[in-house]
N, C-alpha and C. Protein backbone atom coordinates (compact mmCIF):
# COMPACT_ATOMS: atom_id res chain seq x y z
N UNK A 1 9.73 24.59 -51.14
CA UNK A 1 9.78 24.98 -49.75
C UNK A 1 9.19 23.87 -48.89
N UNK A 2 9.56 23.37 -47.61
CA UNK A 2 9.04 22.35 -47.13
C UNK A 2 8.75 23.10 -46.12
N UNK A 3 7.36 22.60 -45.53
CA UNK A 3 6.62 22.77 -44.18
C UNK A 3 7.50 22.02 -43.11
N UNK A 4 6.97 22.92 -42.00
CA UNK A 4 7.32 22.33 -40.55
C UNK A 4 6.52 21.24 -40.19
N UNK A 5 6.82 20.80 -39.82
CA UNK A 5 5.88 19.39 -39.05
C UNK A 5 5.32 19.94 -37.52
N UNK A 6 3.79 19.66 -37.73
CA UNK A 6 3.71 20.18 -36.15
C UNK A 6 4.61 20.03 -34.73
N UNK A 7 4.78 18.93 -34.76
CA UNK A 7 5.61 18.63 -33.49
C UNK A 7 6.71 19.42 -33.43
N UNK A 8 7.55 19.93 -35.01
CA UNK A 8 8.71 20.89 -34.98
C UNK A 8 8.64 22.28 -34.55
N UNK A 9 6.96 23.25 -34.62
CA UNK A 9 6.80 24.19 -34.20
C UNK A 9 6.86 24.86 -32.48
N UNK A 10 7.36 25.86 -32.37
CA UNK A 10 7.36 26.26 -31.24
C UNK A 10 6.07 26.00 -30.54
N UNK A 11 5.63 26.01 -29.23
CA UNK A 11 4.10 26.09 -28.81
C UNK A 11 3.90 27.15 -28.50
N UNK A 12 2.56 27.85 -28.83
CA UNK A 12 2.08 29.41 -28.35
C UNK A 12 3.34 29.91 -26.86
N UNK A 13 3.19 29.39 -25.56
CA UNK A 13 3.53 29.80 -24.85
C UNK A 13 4.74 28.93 -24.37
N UNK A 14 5.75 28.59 -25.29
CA UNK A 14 6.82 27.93 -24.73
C UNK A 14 8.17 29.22 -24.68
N UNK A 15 8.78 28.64 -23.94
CA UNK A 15 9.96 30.15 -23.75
C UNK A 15 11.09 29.63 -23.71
N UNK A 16 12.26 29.85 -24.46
CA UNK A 16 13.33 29.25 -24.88
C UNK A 16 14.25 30.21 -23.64
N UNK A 17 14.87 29.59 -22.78
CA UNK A 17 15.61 29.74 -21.57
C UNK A 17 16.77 29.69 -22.11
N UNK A 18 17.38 30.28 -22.37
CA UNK A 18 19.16 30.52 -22.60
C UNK A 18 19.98 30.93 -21.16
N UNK A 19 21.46 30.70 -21.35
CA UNK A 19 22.05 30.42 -20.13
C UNK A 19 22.06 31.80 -19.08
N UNK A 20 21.77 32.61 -19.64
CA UNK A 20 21.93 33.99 -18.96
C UNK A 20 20.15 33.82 -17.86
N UNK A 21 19.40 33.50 -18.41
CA UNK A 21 18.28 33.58 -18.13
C UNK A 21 17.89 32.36 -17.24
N UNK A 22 18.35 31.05 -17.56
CA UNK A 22 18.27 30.27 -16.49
C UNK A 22 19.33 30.50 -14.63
N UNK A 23 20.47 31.32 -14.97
CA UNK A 23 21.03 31.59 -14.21
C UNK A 23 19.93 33.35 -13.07
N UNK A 24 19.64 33.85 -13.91
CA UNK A 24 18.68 34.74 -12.93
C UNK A 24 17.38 34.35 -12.11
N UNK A 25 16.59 33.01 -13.16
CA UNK A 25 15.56 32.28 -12.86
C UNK A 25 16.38 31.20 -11.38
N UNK A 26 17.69 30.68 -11.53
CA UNK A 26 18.29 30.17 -10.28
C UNK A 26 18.69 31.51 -9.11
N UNK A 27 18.88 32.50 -9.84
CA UNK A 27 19.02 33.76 -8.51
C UNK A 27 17.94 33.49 -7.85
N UNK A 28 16.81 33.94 -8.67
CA UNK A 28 15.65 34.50 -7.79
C UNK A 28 15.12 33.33 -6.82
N UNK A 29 15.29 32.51 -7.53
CA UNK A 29 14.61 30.92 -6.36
C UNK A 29 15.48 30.89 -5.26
N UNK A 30 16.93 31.19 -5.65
CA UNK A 30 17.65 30.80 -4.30
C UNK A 30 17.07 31.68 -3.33
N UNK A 31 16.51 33.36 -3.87
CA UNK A 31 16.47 34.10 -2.94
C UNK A 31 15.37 34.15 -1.92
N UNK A 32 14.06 33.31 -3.06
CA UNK A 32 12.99 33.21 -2.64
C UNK A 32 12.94 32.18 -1.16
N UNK A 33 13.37 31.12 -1.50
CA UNK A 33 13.93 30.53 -0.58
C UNK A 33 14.45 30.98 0.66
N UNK A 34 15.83 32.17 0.29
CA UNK A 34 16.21 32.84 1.28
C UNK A 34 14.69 33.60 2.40
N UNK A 35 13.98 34.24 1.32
CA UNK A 35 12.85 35.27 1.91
C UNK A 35 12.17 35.00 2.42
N UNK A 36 11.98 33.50 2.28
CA UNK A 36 10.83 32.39 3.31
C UNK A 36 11.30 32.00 4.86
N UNK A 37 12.96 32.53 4.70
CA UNK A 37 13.08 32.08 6.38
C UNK A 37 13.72 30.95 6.46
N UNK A 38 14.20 30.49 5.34
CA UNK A 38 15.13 29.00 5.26
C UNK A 38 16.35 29.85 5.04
N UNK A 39 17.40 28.82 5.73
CA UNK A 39 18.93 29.48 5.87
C UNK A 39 19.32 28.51 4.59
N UNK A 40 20.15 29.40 3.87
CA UNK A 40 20.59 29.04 1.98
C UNK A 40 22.49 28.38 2.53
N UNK A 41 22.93 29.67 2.71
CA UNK A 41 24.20 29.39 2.63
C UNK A 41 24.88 28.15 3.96
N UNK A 42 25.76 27.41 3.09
CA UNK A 42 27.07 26.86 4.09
C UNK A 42 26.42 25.43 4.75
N UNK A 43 25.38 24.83 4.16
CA UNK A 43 24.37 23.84 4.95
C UNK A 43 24.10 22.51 3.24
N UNK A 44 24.25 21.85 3.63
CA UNK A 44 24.08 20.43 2.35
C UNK A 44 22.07 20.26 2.59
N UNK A 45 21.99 21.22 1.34
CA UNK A 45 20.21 20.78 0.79
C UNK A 45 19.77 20.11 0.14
N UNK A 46 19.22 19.02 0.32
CA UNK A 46 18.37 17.97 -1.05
C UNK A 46 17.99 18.98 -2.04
N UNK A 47 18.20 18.75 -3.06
CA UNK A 47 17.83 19.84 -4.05
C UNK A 47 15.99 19.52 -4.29
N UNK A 48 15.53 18.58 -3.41
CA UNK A 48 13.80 18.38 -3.80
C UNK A 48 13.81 19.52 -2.22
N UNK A 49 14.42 19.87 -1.91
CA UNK A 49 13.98 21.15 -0.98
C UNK A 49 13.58 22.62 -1.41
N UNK A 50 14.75 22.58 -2.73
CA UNK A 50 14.91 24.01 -3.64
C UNK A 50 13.77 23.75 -4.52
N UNK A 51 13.25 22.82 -4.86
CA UNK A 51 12.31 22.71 -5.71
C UNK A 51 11.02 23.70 -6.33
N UNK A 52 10.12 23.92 -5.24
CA UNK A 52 9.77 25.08 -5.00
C UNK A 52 9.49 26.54 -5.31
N UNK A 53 11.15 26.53 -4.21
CA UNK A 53 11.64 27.81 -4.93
C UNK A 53 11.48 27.81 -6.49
N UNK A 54 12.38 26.96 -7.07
CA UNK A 54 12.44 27.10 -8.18
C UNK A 54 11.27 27.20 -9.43
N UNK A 55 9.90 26.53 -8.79
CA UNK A 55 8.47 25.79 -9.21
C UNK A 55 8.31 27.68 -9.33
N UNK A 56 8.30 28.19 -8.43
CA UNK A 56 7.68 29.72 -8.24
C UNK A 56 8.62 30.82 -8.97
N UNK A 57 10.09 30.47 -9.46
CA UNK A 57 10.55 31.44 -9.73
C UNK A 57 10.03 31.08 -11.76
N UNK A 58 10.16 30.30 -11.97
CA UNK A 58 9.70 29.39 -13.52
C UNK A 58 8.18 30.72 -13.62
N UNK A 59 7.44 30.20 -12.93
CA UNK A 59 5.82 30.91 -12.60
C UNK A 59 6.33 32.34 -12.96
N UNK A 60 6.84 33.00 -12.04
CA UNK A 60 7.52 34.40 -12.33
C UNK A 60 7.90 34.92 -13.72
N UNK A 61 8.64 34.07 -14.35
CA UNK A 61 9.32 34.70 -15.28
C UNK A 61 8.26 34.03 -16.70
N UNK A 62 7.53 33.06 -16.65
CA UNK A 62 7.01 32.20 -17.31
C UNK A 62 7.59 31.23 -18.27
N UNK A 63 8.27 30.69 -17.14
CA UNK A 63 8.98 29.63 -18.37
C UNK A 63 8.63 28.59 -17.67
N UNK A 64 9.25 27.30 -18.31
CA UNK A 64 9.11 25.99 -17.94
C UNK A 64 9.76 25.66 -16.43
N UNK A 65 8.88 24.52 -15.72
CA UNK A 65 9.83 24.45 -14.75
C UNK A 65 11.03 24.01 -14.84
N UNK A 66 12.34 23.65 -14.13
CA UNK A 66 13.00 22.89 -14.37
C UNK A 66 13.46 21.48 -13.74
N UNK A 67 13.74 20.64 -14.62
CA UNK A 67 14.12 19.06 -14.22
C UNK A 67 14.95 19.66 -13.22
N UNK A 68 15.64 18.38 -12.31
CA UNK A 68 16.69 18.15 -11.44
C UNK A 68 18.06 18.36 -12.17
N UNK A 69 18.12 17.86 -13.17
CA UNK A 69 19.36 18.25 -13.55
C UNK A 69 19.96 19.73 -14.55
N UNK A 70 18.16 19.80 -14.71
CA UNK A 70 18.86 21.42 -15.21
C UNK A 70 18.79 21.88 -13.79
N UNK A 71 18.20 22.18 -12.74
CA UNK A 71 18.39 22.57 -11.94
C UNK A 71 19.99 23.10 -11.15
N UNK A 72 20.39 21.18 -11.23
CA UNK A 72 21.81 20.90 -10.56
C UNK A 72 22.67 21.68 -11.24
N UNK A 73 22.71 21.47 -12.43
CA UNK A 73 23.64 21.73 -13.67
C UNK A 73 23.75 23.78 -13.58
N UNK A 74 22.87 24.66 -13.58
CA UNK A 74 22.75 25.79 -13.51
C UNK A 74 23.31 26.25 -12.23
N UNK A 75 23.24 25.76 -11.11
CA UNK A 75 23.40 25.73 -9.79
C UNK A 75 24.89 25.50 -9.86
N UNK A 76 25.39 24.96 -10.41
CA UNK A 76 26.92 24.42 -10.32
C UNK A 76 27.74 25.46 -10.95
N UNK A 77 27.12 26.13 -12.33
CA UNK A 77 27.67 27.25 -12.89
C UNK A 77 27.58 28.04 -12.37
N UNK A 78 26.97 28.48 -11.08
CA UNK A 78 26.44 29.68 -10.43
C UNK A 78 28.00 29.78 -9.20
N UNK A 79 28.51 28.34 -9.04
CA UNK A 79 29.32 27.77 -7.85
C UNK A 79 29.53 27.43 -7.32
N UNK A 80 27.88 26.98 -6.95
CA UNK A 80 27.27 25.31 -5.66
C UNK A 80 28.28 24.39 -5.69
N UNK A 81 28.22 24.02 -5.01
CA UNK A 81 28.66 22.40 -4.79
C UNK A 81 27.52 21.76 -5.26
N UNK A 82 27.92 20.78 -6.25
CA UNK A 82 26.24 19.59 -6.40
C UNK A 82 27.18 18.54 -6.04
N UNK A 83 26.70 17.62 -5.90
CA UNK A 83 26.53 16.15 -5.76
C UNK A 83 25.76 15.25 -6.34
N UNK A 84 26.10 14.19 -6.69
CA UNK A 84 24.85 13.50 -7.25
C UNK A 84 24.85 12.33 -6.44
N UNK A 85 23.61 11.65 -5.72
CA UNK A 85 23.48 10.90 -4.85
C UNK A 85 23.16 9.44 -5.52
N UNK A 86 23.06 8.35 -5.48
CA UNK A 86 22.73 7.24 -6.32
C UNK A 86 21.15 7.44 -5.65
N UNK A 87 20.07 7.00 -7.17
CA UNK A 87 18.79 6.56 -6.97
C UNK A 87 18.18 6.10 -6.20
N UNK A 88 18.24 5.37 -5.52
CA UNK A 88 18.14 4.48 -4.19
C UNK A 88 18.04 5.15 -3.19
N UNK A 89 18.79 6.47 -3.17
CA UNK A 89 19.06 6.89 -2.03
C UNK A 89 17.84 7.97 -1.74
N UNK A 90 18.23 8.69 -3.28
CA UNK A 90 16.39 9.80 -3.34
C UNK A 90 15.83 9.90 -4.20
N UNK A 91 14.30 10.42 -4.54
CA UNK A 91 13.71 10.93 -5.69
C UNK A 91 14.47 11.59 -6.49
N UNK A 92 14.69 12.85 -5.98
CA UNK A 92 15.98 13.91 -6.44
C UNK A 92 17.44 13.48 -6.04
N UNK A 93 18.13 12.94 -6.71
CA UNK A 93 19.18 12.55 -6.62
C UNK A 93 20.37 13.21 -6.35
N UNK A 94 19.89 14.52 -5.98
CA UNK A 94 21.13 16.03 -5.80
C UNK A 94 21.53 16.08 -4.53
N UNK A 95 22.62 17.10 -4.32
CA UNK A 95 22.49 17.43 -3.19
C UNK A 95 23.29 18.68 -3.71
N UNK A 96 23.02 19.98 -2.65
CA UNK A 96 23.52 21.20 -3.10
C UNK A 96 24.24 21.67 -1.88
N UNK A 97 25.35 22.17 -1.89
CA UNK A 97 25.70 23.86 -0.66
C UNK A 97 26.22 24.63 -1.58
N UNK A 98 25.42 25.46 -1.45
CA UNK A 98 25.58 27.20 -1.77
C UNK A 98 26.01 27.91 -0.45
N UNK A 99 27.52 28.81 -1.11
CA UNK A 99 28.32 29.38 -0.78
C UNK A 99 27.82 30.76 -0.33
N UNK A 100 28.26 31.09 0.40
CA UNK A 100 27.84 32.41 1.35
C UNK A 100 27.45 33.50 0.26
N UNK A 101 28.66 33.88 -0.96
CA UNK A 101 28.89 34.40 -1.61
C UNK A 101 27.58 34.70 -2.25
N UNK A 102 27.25 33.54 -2.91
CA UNK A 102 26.36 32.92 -3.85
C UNK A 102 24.86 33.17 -3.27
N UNK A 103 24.41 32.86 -1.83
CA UNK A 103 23.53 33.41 -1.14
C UNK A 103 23.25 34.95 -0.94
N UNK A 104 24.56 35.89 -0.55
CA UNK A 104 23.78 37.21 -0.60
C UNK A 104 24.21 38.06 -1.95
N UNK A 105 24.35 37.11 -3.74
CA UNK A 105 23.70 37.30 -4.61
C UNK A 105 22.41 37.16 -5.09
N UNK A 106 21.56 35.76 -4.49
CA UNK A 106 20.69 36.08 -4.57
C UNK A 106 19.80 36.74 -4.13
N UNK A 107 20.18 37.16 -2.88
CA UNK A 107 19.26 37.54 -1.65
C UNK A 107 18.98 39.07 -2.42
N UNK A 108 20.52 39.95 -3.04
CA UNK A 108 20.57 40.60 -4.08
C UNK A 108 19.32 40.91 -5.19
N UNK A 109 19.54 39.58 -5.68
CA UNK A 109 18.64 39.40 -7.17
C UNK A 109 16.73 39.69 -6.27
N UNK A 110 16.45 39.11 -5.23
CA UNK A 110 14.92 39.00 -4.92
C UNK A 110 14.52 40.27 -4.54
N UNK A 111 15.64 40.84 -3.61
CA UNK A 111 15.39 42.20 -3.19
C UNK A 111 15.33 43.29 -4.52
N UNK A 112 16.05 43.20 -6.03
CA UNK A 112 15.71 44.57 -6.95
C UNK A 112 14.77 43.64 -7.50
N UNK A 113 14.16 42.41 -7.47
CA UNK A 113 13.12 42.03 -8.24
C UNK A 113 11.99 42.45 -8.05
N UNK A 114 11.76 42.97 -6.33
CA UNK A 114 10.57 43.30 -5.56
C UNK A 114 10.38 44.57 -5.30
C-alpha cells in the first residue's frame, strides 16, 4: 500500500468547488453587488470591480476565493459577455456585461439566500 505524500492530501479546510457550486457562489456575488446599489445589468464592468462581491460570496459559502479567470470563465457559462483585455491595459485583465436576464437571476439567488 503506498502513502500519500503530504502535499497530495486534502487541507483540513479546503473545499472542492464543482461546477454547479461555483455557478451559485457567481449568483450570489452578482447579487450582492446588485444589493449594494451598483447597477449589474447592460453596462461593461472591470471584473476587479466584481471582485469583492465575489471575495464575500467565497467567505459565505467557505470556499476559496476565486482567480480572475475562474471568475471570467464561470461568468461566461452563466452568459456574460467576458472579454479579455491585454495586460498593459489592467491588473484584471477582464471585462464583463451581464445580461438583464442574468441580473434578476441573481438578484433571485441573494434574495432566497437571505
Amino acid at each position: 500500500m503506498k502513502l500519500k505524500s503530504y502535499e497530495d492530501q486534502p487541507e483540513l479546510f479546503s473545499v472542492d468547488i464543482s461546477g454547479r457550486t461555483a455557478e451559485i457562489i457567481a449568483l450570489f456575488a452578482l447579487g450582492d453587488f446588485q444589493a449594494r446599489g451598483c447597477k449589474l445589468a447592460g453596462r461593461e464592468l472591470a471584473i476587479d470591480r466584481l471582485r469583492g462581491a465575489f471575495r464575500r460570496a467565497a467567505e459565505q459559502f467557505g470556499a476559496e476565493e476565486f482567480s480572475d479567470e475562474r471568475i471570467a470563465a464561470v461568468l461566461e457559462n452563466l452568459g456574460a459577455a467576458v472579454r479579455r483585455v491585454p495586460n498593459y491595459v489592467a491588473k484584471h485583465p477582464f471585462r464583463v456585461i451581464v445580461g438583464q436576464d442574468l441580473a434578476d437571476r441573481a438578484k433571485a439567488q441573494i434574495q432566497s439566500s437571505t
